[in-house]
Protein backbone atom coordinates (compact mmCIF):
# COMPACT_ATOMS: atom_id res chain seq x y z
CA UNK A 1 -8.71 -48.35 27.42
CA UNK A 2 -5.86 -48.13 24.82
CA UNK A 3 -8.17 -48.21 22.14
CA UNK A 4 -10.30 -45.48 23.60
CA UNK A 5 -7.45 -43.33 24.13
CA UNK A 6 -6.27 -43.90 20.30
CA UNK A 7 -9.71 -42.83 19.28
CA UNK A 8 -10.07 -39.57 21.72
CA UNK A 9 -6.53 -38.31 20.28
CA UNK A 10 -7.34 -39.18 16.60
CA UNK A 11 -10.43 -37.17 17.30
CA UNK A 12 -8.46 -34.42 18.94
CA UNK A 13 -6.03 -34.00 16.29
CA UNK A 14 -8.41 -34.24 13.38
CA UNK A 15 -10.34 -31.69 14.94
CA UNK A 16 -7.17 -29.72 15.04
CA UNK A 17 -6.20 -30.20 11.34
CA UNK A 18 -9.70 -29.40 10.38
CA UNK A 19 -9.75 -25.79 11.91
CA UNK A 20 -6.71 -25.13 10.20
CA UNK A 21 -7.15 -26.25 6.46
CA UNK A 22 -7.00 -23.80 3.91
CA UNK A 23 -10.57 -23.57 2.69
CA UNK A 24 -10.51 -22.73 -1.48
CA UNK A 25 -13.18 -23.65 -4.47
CA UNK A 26 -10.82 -25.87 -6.18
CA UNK A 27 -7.40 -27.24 -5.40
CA UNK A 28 -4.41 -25.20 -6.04
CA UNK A 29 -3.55 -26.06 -9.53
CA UNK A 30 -0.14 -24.27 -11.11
CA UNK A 31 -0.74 -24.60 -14.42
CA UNK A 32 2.89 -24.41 -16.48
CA UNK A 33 2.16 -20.84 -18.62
CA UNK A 34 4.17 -17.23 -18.19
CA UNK A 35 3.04 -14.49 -19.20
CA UNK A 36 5.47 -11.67 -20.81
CA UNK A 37 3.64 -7.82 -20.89
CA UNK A 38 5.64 -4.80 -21.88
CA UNK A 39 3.96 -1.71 -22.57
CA UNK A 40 4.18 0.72 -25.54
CA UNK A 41 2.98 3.91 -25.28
CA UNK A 42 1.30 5.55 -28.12
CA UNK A 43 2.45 2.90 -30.80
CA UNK A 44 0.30 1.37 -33.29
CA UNK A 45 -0.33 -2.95 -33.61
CA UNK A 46 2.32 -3.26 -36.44
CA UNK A 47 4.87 -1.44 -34.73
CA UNK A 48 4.77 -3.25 -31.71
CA UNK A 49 4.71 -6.48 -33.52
CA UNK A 50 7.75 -5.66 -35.21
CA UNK A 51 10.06 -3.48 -33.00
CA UNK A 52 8.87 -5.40 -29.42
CA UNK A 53 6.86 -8.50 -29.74
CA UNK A 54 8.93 -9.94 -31.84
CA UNK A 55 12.49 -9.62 -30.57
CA UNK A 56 10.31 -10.32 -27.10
CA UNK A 57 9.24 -14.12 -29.08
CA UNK A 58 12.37 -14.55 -30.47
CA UNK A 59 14.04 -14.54 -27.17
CA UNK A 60 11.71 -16.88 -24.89
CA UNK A 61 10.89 -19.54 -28.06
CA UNK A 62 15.01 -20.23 -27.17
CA UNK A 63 14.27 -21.23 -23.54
CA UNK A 64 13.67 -24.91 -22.35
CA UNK A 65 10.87 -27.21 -22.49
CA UNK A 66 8.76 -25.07 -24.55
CA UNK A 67 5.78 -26.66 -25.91
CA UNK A 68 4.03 -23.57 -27.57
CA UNK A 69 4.94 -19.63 -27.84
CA UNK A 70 1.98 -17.40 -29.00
CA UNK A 71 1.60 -13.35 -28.66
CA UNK A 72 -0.74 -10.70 -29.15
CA UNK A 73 0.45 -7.12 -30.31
CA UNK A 74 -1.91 -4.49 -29.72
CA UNK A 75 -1.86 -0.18 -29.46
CA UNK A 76 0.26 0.44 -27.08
CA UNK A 77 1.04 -3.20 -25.70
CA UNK A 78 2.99 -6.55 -25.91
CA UNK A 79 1.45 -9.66 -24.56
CA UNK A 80 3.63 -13.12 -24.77
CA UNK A 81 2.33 -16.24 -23.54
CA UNK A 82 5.04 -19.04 -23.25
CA UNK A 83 3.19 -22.51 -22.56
CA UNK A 84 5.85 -25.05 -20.77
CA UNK A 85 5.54 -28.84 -20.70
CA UNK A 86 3.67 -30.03 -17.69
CA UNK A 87 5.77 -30.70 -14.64
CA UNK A 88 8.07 -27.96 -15.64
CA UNK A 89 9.87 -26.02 -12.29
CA UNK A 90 7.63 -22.51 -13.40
CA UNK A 91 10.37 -20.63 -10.71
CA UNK A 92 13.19 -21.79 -12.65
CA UNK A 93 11.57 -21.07 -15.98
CA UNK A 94 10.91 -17.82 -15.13
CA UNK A 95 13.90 -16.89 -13.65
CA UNK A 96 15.93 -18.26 -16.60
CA UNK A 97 13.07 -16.03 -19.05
CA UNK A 98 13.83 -13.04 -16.45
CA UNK A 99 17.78 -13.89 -17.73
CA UNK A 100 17.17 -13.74 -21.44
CA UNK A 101 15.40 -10.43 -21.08
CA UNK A 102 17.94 -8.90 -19.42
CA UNK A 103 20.43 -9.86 -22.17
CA UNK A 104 17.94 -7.72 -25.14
CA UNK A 105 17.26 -4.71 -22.82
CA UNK A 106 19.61 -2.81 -25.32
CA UNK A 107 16.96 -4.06 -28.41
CA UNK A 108 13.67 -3.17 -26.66
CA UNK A 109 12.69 0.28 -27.49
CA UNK A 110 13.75 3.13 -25.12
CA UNK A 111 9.68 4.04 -24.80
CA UNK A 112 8.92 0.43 -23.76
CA UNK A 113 8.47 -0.55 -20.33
CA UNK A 114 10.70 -3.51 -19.13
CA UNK A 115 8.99 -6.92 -20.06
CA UNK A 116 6.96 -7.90 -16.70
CA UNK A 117 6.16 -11.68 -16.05
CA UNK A 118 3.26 -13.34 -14.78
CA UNK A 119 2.61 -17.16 -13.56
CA UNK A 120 -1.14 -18.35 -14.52
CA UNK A 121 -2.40 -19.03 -11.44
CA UNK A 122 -6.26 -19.64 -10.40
CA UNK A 123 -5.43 -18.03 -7.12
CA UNK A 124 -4.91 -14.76 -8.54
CA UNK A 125 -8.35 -14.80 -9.53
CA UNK A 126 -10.05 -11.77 -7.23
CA UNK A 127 -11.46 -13.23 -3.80
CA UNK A 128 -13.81 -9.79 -3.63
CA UNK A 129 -14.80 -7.41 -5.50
CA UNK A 130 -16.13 -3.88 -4.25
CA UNK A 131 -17.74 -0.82 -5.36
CA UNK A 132 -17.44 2.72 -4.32
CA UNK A 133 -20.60 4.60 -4.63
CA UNK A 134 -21.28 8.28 -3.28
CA UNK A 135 -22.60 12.15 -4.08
CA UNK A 136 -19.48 13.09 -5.83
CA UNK A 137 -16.75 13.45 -8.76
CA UNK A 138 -15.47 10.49 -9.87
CA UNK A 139 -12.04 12.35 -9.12
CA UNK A 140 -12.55 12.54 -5.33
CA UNK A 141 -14.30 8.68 -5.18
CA UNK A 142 -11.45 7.81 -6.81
CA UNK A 143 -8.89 9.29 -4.66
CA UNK A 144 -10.42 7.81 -1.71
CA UNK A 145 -10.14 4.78 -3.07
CA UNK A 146 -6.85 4.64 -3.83
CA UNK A 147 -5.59 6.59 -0.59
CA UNK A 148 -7.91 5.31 1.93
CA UNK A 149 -9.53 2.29 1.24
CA UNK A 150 -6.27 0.65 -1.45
CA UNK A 151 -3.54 1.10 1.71
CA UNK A 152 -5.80 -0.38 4.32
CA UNK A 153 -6.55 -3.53 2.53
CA UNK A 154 -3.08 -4.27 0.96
CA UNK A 155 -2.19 -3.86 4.67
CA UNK A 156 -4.21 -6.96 5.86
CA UNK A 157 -1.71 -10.50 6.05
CA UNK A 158 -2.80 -12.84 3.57
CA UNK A 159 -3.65 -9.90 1.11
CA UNK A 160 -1.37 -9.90 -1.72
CA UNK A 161 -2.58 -7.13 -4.26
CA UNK A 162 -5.55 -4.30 -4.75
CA UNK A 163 -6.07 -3.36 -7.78
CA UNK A 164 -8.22 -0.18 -8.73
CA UNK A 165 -10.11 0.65 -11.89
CA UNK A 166 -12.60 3.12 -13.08
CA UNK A 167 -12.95 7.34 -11.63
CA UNK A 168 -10.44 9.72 -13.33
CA UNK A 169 -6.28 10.15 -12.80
CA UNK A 170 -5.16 13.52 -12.89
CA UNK A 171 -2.50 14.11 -15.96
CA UNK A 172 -0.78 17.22 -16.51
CA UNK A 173 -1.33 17.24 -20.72
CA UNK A 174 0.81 19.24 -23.21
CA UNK A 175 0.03 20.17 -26.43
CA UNK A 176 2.80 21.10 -29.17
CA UNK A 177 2.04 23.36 -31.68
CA UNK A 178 3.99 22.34 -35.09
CA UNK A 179 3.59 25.56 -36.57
CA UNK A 180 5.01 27.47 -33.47
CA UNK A 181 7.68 24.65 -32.93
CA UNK A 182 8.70 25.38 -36.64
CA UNK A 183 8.48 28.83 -35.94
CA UNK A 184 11.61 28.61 -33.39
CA UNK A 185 12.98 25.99 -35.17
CA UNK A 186 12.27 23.57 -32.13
CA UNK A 187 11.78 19.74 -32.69
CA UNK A 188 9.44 17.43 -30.85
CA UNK A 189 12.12 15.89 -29.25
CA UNK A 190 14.01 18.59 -28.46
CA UNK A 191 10.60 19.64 -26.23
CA UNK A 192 10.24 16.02 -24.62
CA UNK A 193 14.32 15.79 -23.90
CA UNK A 194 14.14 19.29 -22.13
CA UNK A 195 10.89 18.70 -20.20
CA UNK A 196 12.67 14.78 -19.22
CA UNK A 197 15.12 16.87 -17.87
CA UNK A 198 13.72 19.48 -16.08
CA UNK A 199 11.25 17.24 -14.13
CA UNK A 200 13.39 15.04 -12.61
CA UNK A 201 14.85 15.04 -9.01
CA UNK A 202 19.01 13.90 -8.79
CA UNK A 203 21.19 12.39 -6.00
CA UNK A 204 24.19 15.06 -4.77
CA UNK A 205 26.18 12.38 -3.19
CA UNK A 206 27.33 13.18 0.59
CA UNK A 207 28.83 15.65 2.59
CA UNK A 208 30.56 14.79 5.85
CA UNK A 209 30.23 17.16 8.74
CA UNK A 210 32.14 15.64 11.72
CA UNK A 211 30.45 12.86 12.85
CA UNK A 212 26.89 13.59 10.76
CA UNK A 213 26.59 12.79 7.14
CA UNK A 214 24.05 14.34 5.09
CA UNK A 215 22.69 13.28 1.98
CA UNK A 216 22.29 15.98 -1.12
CA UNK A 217 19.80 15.64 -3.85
CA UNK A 218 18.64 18.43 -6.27
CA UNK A 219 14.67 19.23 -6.28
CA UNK A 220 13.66 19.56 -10.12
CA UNK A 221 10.12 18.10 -10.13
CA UNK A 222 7.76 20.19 -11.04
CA UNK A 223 4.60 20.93 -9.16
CA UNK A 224 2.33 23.70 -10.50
CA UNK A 225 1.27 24.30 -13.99
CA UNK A 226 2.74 27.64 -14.09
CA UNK A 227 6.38 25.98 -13.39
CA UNK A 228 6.05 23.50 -16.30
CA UNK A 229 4.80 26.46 -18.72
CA UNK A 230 8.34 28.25 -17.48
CA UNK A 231 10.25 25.45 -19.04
CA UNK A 232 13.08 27.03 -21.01
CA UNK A 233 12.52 24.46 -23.94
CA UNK A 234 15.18 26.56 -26.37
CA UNK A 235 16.33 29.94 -27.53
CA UNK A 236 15.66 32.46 -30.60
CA UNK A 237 17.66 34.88 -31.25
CA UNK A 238 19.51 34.71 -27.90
CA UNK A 239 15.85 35.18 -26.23
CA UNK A 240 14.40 32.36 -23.91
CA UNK A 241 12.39 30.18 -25.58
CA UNK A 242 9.59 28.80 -22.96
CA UNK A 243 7.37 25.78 -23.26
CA UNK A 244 3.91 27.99 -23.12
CA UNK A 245 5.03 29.67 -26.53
CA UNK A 246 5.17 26.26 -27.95
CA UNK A 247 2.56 24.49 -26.45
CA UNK A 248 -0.56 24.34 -24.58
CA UNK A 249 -0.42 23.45 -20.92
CA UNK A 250 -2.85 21.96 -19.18
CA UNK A 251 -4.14 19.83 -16.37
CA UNK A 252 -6.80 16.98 -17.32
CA UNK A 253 -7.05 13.48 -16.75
CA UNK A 254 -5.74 10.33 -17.93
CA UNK A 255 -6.79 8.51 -21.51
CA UNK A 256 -8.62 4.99 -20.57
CA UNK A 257 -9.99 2.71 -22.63
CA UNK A 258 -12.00 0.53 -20.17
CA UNK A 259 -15.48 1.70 -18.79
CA UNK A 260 -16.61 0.31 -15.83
CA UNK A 261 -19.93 0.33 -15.09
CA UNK A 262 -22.35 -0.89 -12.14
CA UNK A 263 -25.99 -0.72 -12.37
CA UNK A 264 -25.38 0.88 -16.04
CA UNK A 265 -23.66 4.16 -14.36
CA UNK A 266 -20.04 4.93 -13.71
CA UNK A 267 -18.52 3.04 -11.24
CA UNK A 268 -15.33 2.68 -9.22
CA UNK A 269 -14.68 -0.94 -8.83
CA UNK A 270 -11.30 -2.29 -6.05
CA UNK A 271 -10.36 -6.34 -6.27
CA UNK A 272 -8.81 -7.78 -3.86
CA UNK A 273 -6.62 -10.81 -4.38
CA UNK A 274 -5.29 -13.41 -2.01
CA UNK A 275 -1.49 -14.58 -1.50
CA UNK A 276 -1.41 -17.96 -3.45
CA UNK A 277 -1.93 -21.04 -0.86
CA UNK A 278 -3.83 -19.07 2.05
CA UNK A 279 -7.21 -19.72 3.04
CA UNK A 280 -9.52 -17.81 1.28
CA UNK A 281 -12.57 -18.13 3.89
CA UNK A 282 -9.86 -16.74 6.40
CA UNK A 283 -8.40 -13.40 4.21
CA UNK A 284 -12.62 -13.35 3.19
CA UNK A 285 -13.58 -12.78 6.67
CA UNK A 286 -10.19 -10.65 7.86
CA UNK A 287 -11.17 -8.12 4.56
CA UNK A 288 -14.88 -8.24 5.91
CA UNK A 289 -13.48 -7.02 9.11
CA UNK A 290 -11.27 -4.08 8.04
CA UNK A 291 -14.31 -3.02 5.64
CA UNK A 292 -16.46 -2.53 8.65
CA UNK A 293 -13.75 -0.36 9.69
CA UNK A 294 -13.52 1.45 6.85
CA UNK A 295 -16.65 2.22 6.47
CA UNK A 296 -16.66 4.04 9.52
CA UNK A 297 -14.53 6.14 8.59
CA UNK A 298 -15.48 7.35 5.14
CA UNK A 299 -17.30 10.50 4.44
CA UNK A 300 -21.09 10.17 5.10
CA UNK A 301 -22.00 10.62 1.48
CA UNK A 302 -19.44 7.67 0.57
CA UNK A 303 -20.51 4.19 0.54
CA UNK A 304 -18.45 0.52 0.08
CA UNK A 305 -20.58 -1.68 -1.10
CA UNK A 306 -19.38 -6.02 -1.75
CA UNK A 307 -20.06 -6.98 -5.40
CA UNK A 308 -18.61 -10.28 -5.42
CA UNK A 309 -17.24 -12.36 -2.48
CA UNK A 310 -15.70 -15.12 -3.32
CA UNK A 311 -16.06 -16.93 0.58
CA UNK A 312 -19.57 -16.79 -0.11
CA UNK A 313 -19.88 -18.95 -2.76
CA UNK A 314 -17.20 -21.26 -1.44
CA UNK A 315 -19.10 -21.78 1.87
CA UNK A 316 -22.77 -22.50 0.18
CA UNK A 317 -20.22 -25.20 -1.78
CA UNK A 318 -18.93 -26.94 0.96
CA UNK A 319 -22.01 -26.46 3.03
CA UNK A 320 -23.61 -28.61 0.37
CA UNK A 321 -21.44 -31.25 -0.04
CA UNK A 322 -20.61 -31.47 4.00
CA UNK A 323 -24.44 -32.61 3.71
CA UNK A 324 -24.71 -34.83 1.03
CA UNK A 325 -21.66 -36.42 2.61
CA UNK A 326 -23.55 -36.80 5.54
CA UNK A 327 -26.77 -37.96 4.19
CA UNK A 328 -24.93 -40.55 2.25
CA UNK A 329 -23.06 -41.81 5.12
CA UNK A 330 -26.56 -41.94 7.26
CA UNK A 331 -27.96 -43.89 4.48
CA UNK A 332 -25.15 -45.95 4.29
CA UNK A 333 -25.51 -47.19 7.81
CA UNK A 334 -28.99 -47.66 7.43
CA UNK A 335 -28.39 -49.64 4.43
CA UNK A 336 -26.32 -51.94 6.20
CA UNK A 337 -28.47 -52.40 9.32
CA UNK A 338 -31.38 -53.66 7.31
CA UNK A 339 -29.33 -56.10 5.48
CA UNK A 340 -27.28 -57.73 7.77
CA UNK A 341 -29.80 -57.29 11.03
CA UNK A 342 -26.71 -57.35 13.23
CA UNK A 343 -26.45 -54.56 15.21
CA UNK A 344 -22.52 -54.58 16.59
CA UNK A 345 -22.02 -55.10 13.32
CA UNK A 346 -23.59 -51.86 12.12
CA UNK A 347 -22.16 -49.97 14.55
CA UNK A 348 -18.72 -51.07 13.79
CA UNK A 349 -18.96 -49.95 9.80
CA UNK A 350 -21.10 -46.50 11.76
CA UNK A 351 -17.99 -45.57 13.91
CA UNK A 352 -15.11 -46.85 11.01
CA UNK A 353 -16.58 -44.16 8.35
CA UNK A 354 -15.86 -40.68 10.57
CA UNK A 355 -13.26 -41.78 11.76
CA UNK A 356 -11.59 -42.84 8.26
CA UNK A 357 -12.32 -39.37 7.31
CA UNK A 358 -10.96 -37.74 10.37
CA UNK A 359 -7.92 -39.72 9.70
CA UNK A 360 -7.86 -38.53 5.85
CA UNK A 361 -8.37 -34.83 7.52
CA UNK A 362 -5.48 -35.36 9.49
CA UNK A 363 -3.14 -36.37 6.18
CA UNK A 364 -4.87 -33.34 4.76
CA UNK A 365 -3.02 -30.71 6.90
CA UNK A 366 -0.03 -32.26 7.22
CA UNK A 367 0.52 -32.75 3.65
CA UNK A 368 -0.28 -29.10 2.89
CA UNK A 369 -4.32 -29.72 0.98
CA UNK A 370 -6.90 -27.61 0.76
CA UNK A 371 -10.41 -28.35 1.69
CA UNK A 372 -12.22 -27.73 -1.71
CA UNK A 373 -15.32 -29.35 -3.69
CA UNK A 374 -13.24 -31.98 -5.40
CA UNK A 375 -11.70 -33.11 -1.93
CA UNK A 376 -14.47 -33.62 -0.32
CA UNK A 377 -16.03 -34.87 -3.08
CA UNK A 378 -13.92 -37.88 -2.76
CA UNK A 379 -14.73 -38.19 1.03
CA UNK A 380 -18.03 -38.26 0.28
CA UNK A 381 -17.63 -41.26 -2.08
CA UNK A 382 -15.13 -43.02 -0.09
């Protein structure tokens, strides 16, 4: 009877621990690299290299356990990857990297963006991938996308990021004229300064009304074309000098140098990516879910369609393996029966191999590992 009961609860609780392993391709594997971007705006390769890159270099090649430093400077951009020795702590490397760049904030160009870091992880690889097709502008699909479809997903637990690419961004451009900026005797960045200044909204501190407080701030961003083009950039003569005179102001859209493309036509493409050490069958299926929401409530000319989902591929995987596994452990058993012709025998070596990897399911969960090919590739061979 004792024995019986120790089997029922071993069953019990491996069933448990099976239903609530994370399910992923591979294991999760932290591989000891950081990644240091910084953008540049409008710069070309050399000057990056020199003003950015290399103060950027300079700075993490003094960290720690460094075993390699290499970069990559191109138009408008700064890329840094620091390679650590394996079994390096990657949080305290990049919090003491986060450290050092705070210390050359004062050398890094005022047009550069703060140096961002990134850990190399497999997980952040995109779980799905999806399309927005439909009858219209790539300005409105793209809107939609990043107002509709963007906030509902990032909403979902489990869901760390959505990224979106492709369509067209609005930009308000301006165009100086030199000859009319020499004309008023106006510099380039005289113009930028002014127009910094004017679009910009500012705190007002307090004010104190019995037992209300109110916070002030000052409105100065600008909203319509014809308030930018009113920009007093100067004066000539004691005359207003506005930014229209000097310039050309107008709305278009935003420079980028990707394409995307499905089916060879302009696309609109959303990836979604998981929070690092969640089940990725489980976000798979709760993103399937709010999709069939979403699609509900999109325009009838608008479509969602799934490009790539990562779940599926992981499922065929395990699928596969869950039946050679099987197969092998079948064969196994018959194996044994025809060469020992001892049937309590048999059965004992039949009823020792699931529950041996019920038991290894059970260490599974409670030391925190995912149920991937290479895991059950070992069950299978065990």
């Amino acid at each position: 009877v004792t024995t019986t009961v120790v089997y029922l609860a071993l069953i019990v609780l491996g069933v448990f621990s099976l239903g609530r392993l994370a399910i992923d391709l591979i294991p999760d594997i932290s591989f000891p690299v950081i990644v240091i971007y910084s953008s540049y705006p409008g710069v070309s390769p050399q000057e990056v290299e020199e003003n950015l890159t290399k103060v950027i270099e300079n700075t993490a090649s003094s960290a720690s356990r460094i075993e390699k430093v290499s970069s990559t400077s191109r138009e408008g951009s700064s890329v840094v990857v620091v390679e650590y020795q394996w079994g390096t702590d990657l949080a305290e490397a990049s919090n003491d990297l986060r450290e050092r760049l705070d210390l050359i904030r004062e050398y890094i160009p005022e047009d550069a963006s703060q140096p961002v870091l990134f850990k190399f992880d497999p997980s952040m690889t995109p779980i799905m991938v999806l399309s927005i097709e439909g009858r219209r502008d790539l300005e409105s699909l793209r809107f939609i996308a990043e107002n509709t479809i963007q906030t509902s997903l990032e909403q979902i637990d489990g869901v760390a990021s959505v990224s979106v690419q492709g369509g067209l961004q609005k930009q308000i451009h301006i165009d100086l004229d030199r000859i009319q900026l020499a004309s008023y005797g106006l510099s380039i960045d005289q113009v930028v300064n002014v127009v910094r200044a004017e679009n910009l909204n500012v705190t007002g501190g307090a004010v104190t009304e019995g037992a209300q407080k109110y916070s002030l701030r000052t409105i100065g961003r600008l909203d319509d074309l014809s308030e930018i083009r009113a920009i007093i950039v100067g004066n000539n003569n004691g005359k207003p000098v506005y930014l229209e005179s000097v310039a050309n102001v107008y709305s278009g859209y935003m420079d980028d140098d990707t394409d995307v493309k499905v089916d060879r036509s302009d696309a609109i493409i959303l990836a979604v990516q998981k929070q690092s050490g969640t089940n990725t069958v489980l976000i798979s299926n709760r993103v399937q879910e709010r999709i069939d929401t979403i699609k509900r409530s999109l325009p009838e000319d608008v479509n969602l369609v799934e490009l790539f989902v990562s779940a599926d591929f992981i499922n065929d995987a395990i699928s596969n393996v869950w039946q050679v596994a099987l197969l092998g452990g079948i064969l196994a058993v018959f194996v044994l029966l025809i060469f020992l012709r001892n049937l309590p025998t048999t059965l004992i070596v039949a009823v020792s191999i699931p529950l041996s990897i019920i038991v290894t399911i059970i260490a599974m969960y409670f030391f925190n590992l995912t149920l991937n090919m290479l895991s059950l590739g070992g069950l299978a061979l065990g």
